[in-house]
PDB file of N, CA and C in Angstrom:
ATOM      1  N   UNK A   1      -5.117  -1.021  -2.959  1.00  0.00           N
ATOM      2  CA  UNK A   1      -5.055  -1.418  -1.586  1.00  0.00           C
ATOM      3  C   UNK A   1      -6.315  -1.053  -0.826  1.00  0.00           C
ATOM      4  N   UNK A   2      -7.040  -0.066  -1.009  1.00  0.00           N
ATOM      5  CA  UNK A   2      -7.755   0.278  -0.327  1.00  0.00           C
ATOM      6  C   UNK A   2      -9.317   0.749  -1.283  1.00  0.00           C
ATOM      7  N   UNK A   3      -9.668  -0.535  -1.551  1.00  0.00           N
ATOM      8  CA  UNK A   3     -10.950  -0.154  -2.500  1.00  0.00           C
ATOM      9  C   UNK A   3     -12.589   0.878  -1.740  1.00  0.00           C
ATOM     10  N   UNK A   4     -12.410   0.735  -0.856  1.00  0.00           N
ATOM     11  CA  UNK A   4     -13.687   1.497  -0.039  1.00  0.00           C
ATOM     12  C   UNK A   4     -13.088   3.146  -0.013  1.00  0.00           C
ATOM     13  N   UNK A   5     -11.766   3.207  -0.028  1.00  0.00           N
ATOM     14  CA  UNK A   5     -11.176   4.514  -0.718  1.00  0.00           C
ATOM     15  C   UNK A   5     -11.578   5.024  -1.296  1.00  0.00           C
ATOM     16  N   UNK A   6     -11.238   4.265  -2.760  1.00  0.00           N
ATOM     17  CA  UNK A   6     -11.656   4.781  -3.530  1.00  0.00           C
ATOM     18  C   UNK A   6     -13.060   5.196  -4.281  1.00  0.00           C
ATOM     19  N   UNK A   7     -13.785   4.416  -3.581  1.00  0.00           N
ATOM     20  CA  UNK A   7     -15.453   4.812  -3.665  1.00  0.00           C
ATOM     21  C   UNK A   7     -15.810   6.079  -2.572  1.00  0.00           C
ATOM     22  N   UNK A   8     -14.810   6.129  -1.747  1.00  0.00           N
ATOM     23  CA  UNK A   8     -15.395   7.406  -1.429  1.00  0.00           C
ATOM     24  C   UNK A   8     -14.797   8.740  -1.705  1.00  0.00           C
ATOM     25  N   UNK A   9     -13.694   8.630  -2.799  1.00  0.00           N
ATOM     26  CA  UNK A   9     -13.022   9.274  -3.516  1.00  0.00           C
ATOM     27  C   UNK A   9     -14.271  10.029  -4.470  1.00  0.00           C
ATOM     28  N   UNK A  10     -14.448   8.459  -4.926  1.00  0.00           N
ATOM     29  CA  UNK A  10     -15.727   8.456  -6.013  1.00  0.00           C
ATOM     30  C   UNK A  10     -16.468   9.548  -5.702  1.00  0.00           C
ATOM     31  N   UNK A  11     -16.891   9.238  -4.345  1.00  0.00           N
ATOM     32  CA  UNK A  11     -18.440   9.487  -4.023  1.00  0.00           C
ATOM     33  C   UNK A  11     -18.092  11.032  -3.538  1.00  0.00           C
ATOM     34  N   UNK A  12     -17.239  11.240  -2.700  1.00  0.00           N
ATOM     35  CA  UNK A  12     -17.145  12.952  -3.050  1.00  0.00           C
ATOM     36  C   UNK A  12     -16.987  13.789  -4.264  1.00  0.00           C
ATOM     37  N   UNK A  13     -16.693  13.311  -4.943  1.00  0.00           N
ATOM     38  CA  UNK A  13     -15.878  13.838  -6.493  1.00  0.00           C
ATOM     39  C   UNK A  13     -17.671  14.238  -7.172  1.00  0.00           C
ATOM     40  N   UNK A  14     -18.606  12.715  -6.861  1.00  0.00           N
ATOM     41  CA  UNK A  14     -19.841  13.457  -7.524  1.00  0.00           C
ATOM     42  C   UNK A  14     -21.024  14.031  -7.194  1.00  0.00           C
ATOM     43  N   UNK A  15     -20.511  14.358  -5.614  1.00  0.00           N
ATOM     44  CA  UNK A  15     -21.523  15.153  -4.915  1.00  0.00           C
ATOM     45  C   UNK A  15     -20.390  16.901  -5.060  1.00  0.00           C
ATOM     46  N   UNK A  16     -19.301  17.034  -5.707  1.00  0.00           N
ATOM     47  CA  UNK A  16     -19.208  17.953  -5.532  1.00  0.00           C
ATOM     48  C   UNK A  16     -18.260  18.648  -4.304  1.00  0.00           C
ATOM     49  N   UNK A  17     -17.843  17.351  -3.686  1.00  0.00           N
ATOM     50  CA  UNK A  17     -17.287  17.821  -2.318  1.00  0.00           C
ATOM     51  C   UNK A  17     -15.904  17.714  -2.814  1.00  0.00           C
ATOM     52  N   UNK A  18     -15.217  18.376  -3.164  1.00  0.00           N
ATOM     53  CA  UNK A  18     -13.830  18.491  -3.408  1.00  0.00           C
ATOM     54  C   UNK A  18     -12.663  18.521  -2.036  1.00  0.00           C
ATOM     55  N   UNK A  19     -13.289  19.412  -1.091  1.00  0.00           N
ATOM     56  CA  UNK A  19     -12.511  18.990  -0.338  1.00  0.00           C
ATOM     57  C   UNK A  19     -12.574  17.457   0.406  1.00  0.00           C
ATOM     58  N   UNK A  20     -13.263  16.788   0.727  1.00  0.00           N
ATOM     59  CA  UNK A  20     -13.488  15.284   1.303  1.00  0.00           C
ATOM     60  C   UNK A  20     -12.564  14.846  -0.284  1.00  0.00           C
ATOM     61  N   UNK A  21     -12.899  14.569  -1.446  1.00  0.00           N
ATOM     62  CA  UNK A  21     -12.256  14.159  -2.549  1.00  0.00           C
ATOM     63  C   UNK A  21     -10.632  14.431  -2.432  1.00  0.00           C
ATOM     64  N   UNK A  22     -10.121  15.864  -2.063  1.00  0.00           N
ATOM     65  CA  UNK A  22      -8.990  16.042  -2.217  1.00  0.00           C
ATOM     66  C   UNK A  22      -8.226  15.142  -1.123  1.00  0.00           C
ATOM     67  N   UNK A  23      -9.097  15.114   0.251  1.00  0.00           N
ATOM     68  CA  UNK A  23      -8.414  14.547   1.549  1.00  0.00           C
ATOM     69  C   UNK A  23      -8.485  13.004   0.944  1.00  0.00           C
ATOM     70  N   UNK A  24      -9.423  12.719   0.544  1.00  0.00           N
ATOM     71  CA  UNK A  24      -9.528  11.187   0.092  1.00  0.00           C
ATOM     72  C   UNK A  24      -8.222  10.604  -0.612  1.00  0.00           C
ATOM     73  N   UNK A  25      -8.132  11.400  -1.782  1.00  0.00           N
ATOM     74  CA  UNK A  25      -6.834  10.729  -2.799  1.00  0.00           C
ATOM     75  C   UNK A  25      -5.568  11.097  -1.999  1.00  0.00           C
ATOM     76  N   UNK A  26      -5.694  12.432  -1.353  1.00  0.00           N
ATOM     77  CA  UNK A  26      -4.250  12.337  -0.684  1.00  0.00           C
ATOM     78  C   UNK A  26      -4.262  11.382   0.034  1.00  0.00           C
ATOM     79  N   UNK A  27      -4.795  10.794   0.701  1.00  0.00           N
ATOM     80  CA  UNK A  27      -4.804  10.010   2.048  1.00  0.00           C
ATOM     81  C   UNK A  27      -4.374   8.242   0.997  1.00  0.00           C
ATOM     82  N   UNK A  28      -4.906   8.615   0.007  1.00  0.00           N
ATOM     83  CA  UNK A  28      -5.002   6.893  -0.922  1.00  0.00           C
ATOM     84  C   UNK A  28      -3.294   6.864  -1.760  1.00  0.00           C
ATOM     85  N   UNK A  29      -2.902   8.364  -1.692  1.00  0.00           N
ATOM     86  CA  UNK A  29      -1.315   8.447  -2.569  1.00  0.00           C
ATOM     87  C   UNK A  29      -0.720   8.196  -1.801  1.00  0.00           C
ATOM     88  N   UNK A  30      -0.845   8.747  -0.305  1.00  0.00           N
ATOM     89  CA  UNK A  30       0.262   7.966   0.515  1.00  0.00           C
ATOM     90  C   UNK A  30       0.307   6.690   0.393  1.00  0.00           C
ATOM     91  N   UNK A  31      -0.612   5.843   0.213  1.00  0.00           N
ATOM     92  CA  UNK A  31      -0.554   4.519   0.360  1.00  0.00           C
ATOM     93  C   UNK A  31       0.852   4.046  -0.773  1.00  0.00           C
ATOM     94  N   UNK A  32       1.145   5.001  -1.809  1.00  0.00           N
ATOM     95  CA  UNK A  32       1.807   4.372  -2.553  1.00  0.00           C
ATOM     96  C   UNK A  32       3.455   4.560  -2.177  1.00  0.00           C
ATOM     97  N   UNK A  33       3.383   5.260  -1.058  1.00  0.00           N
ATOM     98  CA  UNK A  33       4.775   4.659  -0.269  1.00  0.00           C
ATOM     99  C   UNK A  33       5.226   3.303   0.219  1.00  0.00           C
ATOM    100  N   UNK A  34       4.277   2.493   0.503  1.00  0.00           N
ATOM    101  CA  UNK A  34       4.497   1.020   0.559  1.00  0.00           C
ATOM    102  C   UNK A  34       6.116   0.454  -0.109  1.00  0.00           C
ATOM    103  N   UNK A  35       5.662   1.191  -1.630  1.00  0.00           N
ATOM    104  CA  UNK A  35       6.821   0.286  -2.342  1.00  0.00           C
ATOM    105  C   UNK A  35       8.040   0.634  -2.593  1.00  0.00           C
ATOM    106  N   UNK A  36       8.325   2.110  -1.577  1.00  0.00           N
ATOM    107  CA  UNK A  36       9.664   2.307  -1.525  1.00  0.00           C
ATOM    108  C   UNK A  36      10.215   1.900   0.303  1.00  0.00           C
ATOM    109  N   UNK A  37       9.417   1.047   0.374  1.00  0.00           N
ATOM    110  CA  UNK A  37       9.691   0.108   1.990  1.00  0.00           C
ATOM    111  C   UNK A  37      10.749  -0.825   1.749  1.00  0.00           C
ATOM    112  N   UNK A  38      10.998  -1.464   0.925  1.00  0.00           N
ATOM    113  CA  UNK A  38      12.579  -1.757   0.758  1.00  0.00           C
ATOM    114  C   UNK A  38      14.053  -1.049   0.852  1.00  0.00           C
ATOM    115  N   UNK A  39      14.707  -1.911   1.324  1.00  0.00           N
ATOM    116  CA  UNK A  39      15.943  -1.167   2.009  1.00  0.00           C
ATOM    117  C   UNK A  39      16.720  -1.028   0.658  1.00  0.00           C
ATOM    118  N   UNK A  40      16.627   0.881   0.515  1.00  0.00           N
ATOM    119  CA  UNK A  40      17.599   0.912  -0.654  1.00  0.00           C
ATOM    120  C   UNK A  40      18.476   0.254  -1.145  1.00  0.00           C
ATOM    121  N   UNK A  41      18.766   0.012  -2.295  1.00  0.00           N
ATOM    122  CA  UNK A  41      20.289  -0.666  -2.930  1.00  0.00           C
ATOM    123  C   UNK A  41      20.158  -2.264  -3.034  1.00  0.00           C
ATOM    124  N   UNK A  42      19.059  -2.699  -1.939  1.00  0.00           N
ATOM    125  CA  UNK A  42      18.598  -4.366  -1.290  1.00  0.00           C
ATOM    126  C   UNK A  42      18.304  -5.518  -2.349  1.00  0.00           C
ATOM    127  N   UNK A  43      17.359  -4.072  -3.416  1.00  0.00           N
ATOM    128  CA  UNK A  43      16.382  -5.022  -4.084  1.00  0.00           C
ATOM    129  C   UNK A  43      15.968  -4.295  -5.245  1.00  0.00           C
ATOM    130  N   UNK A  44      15.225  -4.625  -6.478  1.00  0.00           N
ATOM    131  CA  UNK A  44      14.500  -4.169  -7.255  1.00  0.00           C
ATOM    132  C   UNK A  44      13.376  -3.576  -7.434  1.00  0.00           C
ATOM    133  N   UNK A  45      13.195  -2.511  -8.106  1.00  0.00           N
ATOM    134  CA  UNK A  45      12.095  -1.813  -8.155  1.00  0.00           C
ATOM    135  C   UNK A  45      10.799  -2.690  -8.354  1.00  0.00           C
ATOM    136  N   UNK A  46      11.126  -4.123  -8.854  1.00  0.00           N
ATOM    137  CA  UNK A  46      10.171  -4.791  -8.791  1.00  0.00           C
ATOM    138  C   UNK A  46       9.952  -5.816  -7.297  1.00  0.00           C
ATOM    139  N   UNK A  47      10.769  -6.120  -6.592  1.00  0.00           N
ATOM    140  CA  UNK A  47      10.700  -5.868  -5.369  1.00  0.00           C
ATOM    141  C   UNK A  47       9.774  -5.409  -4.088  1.00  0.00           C
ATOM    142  N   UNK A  48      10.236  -3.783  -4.384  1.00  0.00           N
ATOM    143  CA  UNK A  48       9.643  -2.958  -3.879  1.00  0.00           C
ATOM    144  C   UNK A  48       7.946  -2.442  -4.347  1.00  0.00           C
ATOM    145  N   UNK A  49       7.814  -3.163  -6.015  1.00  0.00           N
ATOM    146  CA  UNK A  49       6.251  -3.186  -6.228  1.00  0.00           C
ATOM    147  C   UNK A  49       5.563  -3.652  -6.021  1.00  0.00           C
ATOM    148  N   UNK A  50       5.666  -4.996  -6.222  1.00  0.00           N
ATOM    149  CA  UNK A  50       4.959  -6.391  -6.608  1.00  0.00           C
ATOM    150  C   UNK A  50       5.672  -6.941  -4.735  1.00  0.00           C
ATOM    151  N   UNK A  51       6.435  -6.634  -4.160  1.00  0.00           N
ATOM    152  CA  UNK A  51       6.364  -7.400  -2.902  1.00  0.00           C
ATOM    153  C   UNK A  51       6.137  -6.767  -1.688  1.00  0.00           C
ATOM    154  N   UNK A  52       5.923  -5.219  -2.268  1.00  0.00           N
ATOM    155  CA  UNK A  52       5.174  -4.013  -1.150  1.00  0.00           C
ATOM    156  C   UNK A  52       4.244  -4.351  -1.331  1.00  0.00           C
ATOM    157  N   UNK A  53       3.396  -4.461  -2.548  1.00  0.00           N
ATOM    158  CA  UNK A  53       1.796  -4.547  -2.804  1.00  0.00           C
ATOM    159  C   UNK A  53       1.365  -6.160  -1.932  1.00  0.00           C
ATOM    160  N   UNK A  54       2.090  -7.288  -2.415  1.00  0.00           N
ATOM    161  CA  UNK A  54       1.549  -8.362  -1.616  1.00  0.00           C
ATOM    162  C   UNK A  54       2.209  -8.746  -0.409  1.00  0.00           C
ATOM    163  N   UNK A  55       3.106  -8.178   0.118  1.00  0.00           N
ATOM    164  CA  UNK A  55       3.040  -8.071   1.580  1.00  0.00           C
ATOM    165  C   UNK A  55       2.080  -6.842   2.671  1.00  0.00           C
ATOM    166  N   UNK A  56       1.293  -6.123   1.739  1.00  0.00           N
ATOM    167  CA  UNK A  56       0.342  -5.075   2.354  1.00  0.00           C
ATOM    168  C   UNK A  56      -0.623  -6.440   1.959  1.00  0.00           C
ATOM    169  N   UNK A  57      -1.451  -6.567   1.161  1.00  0.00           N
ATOM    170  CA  UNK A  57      -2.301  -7.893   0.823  1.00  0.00           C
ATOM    171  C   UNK A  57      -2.349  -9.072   2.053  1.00  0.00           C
ATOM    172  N   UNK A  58      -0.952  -9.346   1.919  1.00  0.00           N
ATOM    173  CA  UNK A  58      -0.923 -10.147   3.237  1.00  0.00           C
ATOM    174  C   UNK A  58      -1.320  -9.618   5.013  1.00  0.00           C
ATOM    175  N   UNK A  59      -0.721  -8.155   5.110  1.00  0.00           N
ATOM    176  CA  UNK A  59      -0.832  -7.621   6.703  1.00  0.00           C
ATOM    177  C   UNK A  59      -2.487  -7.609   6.407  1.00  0.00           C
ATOM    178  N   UNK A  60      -3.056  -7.281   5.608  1.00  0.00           N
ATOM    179  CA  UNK A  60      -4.398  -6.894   5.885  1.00  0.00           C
ATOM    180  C   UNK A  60      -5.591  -8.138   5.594  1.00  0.00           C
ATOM    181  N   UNK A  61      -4.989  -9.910   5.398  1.00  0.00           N
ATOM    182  CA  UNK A  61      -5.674 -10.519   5.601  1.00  0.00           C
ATOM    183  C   UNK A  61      -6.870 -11.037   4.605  1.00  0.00           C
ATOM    184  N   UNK A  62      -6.027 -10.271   2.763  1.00  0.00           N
ATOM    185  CA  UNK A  62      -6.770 -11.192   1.618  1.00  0.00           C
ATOM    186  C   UNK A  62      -5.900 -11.772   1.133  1.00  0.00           C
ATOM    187  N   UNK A  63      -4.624 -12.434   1.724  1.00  0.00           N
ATOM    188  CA  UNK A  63      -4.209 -13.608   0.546  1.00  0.00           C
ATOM    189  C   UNK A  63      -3.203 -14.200   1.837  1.00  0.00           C
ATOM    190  N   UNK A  64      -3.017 -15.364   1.877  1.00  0.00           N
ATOM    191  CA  UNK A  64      -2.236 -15.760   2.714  1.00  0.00           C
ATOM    192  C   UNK A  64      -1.078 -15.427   2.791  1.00  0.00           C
ATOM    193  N   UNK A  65      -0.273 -15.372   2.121  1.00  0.00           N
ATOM    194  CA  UNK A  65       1.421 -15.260   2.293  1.00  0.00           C
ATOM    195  C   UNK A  65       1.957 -13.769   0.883  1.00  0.00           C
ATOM    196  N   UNK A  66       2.796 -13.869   1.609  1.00  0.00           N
ATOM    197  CA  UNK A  66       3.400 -12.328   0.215  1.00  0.00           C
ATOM    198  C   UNK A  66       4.603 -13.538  -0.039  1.00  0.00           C
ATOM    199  N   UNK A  67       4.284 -14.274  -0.743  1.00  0.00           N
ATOM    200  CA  UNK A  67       5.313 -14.944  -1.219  1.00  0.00           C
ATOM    201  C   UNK A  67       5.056 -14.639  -2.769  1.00  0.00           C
ATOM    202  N   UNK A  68       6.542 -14.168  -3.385  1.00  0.00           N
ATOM    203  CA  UNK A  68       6.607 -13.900  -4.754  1.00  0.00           C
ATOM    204  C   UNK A  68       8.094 -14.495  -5.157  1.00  0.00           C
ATOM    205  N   UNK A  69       7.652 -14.440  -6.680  1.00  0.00           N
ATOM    206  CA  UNK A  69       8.202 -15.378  -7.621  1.00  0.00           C
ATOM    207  C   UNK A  69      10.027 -14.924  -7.988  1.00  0.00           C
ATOM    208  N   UNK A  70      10.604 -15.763  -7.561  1.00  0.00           N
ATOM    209  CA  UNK A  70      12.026 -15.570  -7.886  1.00  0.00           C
ATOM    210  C   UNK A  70      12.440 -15.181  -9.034  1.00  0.00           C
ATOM    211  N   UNK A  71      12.710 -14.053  -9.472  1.00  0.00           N
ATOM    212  CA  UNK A  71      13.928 -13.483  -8.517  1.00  0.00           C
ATOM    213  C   UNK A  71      13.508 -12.457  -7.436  1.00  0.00           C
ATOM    214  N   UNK A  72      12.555 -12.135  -7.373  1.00  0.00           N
ATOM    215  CA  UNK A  72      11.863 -11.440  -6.757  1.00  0.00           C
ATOM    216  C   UNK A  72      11.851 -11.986  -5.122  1.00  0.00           C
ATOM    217  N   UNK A  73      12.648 -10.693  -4.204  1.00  0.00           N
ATOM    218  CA  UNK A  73      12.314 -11.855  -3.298  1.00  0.00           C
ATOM    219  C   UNK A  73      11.301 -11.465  -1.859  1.00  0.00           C
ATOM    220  N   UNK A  74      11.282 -11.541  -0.961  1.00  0.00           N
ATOM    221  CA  UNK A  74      10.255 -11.120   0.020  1.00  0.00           C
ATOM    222  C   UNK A  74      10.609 -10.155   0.579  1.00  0.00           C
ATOM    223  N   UNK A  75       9.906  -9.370   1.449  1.00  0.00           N
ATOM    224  CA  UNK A  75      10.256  -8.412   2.335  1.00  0.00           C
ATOM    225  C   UNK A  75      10.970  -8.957   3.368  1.00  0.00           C
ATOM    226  N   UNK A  76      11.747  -8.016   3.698  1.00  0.00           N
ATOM    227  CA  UNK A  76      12.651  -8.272   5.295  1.00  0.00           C
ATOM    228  C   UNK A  76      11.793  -7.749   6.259  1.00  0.00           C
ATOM    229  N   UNK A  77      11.974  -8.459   7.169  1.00  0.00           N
ATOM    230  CA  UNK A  77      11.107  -8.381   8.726  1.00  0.00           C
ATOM    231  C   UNK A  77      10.780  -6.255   8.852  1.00  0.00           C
ATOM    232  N   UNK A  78      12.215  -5.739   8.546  1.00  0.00           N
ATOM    233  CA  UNK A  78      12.170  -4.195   8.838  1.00  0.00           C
ATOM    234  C   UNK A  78      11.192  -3.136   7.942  1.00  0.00           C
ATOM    235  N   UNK A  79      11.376  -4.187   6.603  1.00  0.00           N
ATOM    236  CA  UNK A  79      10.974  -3.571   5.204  1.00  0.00           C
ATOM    237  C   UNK A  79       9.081  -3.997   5.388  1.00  0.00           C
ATOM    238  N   UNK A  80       8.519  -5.455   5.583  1.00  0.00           N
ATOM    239  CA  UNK A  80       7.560  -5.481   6.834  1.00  0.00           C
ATOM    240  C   UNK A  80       6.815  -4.409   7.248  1.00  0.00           C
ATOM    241  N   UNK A  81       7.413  -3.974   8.502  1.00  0.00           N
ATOM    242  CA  UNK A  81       7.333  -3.154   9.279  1.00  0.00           C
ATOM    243  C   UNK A  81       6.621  -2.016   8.657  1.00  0.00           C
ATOM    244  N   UNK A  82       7.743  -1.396   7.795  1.00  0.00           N
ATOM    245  CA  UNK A  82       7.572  -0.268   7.074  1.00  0.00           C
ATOM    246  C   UNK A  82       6.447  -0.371   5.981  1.00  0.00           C
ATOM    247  N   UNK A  83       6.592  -1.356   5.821  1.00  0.00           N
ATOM    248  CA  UNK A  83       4.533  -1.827   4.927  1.00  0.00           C
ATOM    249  C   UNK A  83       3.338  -1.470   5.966  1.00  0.00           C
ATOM    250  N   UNK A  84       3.315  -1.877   7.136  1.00  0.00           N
ATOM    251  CA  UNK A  84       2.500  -1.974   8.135  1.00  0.00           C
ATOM    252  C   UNK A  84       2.403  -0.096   8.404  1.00  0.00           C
ATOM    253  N   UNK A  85       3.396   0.390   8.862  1.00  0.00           N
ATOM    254  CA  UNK A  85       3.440   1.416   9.280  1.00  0.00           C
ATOM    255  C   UNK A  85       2.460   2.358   7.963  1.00  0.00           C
ATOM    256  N   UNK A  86       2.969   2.348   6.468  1.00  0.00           N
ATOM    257  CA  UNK A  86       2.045   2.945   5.622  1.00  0.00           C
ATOM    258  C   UNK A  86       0.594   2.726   5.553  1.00  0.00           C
ATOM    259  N   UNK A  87       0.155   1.122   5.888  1.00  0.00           N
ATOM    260  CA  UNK A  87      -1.103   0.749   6.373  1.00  0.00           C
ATOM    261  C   UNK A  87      -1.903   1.412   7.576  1.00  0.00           C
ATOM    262  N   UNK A  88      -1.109   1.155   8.804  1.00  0.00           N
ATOM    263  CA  UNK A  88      -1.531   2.100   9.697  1.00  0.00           C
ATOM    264  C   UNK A  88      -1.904   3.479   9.650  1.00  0.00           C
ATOM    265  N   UNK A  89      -0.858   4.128   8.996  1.00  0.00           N
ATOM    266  CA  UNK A  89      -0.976   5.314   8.848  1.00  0.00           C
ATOM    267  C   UNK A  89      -2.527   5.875   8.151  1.00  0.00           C
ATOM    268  N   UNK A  90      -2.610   4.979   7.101  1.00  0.00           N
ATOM    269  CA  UNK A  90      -3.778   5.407   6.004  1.00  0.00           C
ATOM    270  C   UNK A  90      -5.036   4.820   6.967  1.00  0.00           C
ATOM    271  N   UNK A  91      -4.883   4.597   8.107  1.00  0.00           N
ATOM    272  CA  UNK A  91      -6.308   3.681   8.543  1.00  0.00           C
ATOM    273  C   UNK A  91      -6.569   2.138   8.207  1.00  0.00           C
ATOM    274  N   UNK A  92      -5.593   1.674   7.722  1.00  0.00           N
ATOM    275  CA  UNK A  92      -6.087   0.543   7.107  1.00  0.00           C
ATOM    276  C   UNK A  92      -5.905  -0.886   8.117  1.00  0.00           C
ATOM    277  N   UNK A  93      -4.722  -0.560   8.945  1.00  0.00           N
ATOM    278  CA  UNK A  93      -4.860  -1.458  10.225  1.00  0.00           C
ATOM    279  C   UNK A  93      -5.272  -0.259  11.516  1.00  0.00           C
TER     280      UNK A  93
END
C-alpha cells in the first residue's frame, strides 16, 4: 500500500537509523489492519484481503473501482470507512 514507506524503511535500516526504521515499519504494519475492516462473520478472509487491499487501491486513486471477483464480494459503505480510516491514520489520505 504504501511503497514510498517502504523505501524509507529501506533507507533508515541502511543509514543505521533504527529508530526512524522501527517507527517506519510500525507505522507500515498498521496498515495491515485494512483487512480485518470487514464486518465480522459478513465475509471471508478473502474478502477482507483481496477487497481491503483493492478498496484501499481504490480510496487512494490507482485503480478505478475495488470491484472483485465473485464470490468475493465488495466492501460495505461502513467496512469503506474503516479502510479509509487505516489510510488516514498511516498518512496516506
Amino acid at each position: 500500500m504504501d511503497p514510498h514507506g517502504s523505501v524509507r524503511h529501506y533507507e533508515a535500516a541502511r543509514r543505521g537509523d533504527w529508530a526512524a526504521a522501527r517507527a517506519e515499519q510500525d507505522r507500515i504494519a498498521a496498515l495491515f489492519a485494512l483487512v480485518d475492516a470487514v464486518e465480522p462473520g459478513t465475509a471471508s478472509g478473502t474478502t477482507g484481503g483481496l477487497g481491503g487491499r483493492k478498496t484501499a487501491l481504490a480510496l487512494l486513486g490507482l485503480i478505478d473501482t475495488p470491484v472483485v471477483s465473485a464470490p468475493t464480494r465488495p466492501h460495505a459503505p461502513a467496512e469503506t470507512a474503516r479502510v479509509r480510516a487505516c489510510l488516514e491514520e498511516a498518512g496516506l489520505l
